[in-house]
Each structure stands twice: as structure tokens, then as C-alpha cells.
C-alpha atoms as a PDB file:
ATOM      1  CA  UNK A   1       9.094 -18.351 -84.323  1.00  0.00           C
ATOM      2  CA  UNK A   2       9.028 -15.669 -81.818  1.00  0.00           C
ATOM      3  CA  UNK A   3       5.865 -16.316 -80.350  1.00  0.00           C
ATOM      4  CA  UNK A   4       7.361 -19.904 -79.884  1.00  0.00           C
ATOM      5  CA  UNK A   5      10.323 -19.478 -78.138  1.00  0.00           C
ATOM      6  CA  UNK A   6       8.010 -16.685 -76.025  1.00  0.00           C
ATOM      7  CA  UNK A   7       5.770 -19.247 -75.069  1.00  0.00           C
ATOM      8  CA  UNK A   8       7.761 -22.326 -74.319  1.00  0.00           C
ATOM      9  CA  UNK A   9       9.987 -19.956 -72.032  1.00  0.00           C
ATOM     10  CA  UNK A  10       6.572 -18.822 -70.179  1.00  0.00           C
ATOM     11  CA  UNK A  11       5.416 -22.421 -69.775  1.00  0.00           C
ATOM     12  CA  UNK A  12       8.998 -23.448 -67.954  1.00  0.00           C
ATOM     13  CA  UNK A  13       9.292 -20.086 -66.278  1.00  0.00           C
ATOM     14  CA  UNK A  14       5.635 -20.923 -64.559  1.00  0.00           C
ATOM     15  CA  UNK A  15       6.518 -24.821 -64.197  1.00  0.00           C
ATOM     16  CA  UNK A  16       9.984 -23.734 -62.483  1.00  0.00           C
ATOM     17  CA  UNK A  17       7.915 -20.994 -60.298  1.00  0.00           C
ATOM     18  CA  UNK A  18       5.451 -23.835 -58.755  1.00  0.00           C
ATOM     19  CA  UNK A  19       8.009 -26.267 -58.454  1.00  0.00           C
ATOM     20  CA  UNK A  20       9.594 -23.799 -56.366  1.00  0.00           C
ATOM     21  CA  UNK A  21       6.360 -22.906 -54.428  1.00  0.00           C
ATOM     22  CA  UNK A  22       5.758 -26.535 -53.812  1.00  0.00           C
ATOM     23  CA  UNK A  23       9.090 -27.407 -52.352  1.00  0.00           C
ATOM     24  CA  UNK A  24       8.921 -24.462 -49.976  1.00  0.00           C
ATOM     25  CA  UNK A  25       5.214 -25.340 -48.756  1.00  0.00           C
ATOM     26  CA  UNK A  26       6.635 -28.744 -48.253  1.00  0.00           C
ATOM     27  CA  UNK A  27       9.447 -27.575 -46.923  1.00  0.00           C
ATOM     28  CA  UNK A  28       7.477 -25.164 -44.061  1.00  0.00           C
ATOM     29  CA  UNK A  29       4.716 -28.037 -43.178  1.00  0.00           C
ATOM     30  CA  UNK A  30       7.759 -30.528 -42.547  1.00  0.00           C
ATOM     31  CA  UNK A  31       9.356 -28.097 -40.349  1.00  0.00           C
ATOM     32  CA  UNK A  32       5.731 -27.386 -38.818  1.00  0.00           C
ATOM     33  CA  UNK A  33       5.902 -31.104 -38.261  1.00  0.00           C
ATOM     34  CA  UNK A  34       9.256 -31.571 -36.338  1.00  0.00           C
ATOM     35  CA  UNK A  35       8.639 -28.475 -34.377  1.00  0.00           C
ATOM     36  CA  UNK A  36       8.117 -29.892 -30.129  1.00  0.00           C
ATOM     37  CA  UNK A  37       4.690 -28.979 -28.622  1.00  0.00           C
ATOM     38  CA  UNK A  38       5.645 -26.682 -25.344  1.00  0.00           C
ATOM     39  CA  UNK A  39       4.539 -28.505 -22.331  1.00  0.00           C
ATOM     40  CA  UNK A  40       2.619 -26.519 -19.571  1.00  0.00           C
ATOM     41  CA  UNK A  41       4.393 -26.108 -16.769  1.00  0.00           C
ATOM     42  CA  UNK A  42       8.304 -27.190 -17.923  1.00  0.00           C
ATOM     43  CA  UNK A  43      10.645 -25.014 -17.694  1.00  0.00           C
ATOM     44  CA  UNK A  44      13.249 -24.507 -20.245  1.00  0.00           C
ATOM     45  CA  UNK A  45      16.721 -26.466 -20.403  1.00  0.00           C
ATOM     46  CA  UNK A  46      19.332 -24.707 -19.114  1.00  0.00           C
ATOM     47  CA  UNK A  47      22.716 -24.471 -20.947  1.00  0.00           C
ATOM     48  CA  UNK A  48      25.454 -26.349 -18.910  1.00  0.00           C
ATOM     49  CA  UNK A  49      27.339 -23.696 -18.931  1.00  0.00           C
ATOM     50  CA  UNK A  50      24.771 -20.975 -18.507  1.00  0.00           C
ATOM     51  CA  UNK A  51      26.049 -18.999 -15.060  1.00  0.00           C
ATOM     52  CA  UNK A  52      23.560 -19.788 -11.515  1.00  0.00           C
ATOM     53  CA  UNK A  53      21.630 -16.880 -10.776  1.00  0.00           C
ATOM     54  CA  UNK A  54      23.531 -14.040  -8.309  1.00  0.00           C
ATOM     55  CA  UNK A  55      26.469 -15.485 -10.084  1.00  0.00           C
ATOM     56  CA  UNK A  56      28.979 -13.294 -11.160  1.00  0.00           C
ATOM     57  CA  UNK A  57      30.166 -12.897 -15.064  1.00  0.00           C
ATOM     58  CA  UNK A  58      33.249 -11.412 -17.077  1.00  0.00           C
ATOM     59  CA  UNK A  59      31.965  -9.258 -19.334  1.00  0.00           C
ATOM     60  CA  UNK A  60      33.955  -6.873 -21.819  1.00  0.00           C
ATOM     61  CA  UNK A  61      32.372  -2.970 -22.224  1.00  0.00           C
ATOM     62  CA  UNK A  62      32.658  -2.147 -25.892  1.00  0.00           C
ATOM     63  CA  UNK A  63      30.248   0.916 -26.007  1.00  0.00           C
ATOM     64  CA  UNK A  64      31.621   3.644 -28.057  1.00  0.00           C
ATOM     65  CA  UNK A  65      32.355   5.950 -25.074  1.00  0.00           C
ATOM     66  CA  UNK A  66      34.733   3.088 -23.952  1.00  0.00           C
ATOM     67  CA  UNK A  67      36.359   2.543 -27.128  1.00  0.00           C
ATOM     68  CA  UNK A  68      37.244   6.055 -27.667  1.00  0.00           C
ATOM     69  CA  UNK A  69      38.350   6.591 -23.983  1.00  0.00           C
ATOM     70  CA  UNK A  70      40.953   3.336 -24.766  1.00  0.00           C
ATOM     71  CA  UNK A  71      41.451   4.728 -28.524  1.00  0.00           C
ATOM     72  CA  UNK A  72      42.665   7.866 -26.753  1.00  0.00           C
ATOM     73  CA  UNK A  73      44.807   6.480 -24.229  1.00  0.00           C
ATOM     74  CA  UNK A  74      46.750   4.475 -26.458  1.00  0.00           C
ATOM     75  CA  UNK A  75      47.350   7.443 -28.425  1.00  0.00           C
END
């Protein structure tokens, strides 16, 4: 009875581990599909909101020498 139950859990063990190994092939090559071909020579989109170049942006220093120096003055 053993050597049943051992081998009808092998048999859906390996049918659930291709099922799962054909969804995911399917799964990359339809992904491979939809991906756009780069064209030579286009540049990138820019965001809308992406700043002009020379433009200046706010920007907030969190390095760890900063964050102790304001850790230590709130102190």
C-alpha cells in the first residue's frame, strides 16, 4: 500500500512540476513577445516631469554623516 501512495504522489509531484515549467516558459516567450524592438537612432521618452538639463533640483541629503549631525542637534 505504501509503494502506492509513494508512487501516485511521485506521478502528481512530477505532473505539478511540468505544469509549472510549462506555464513559466509560456509565460517568458509571451513576455519575449510584447517586449518593443529599440529603434536605431530614437532617443528615449522623457518623463513630463523629468527636470531640463542645467536645471536645478530639491534634493534632501540623508547620508549618515547628515543624519547624525541633525540627530545631534536636536538633542
Amino acid at each position: 500500500m505504501n509503494d502506492l501512495l509513494a508512487a501516485i504522489y511521485l506521478i502528481c509531484f512530477a505532473a505539478i512540476a511540468g505544469g509549472a515549467f510549462a506555464l513559466m516558459t509560456q509565460n517568458l516567450r509571451g513576455a519575449a513577445a510584447l517586449a518593443p524592438v529599440p529603434v536605431r537612432g530614437s532617443s528615449p521618452k522623457r518623463h513630463p516631469e523629468a527636470p531640463e538639463p542645467g536645471e536645478e533640483v530639491l534634493y534632501i541629503d540623508l547620508s549618515r554623516e547628515r543624519l547624525e549631525e541633525l540627530y545631534q542637534q536636536a538633542s
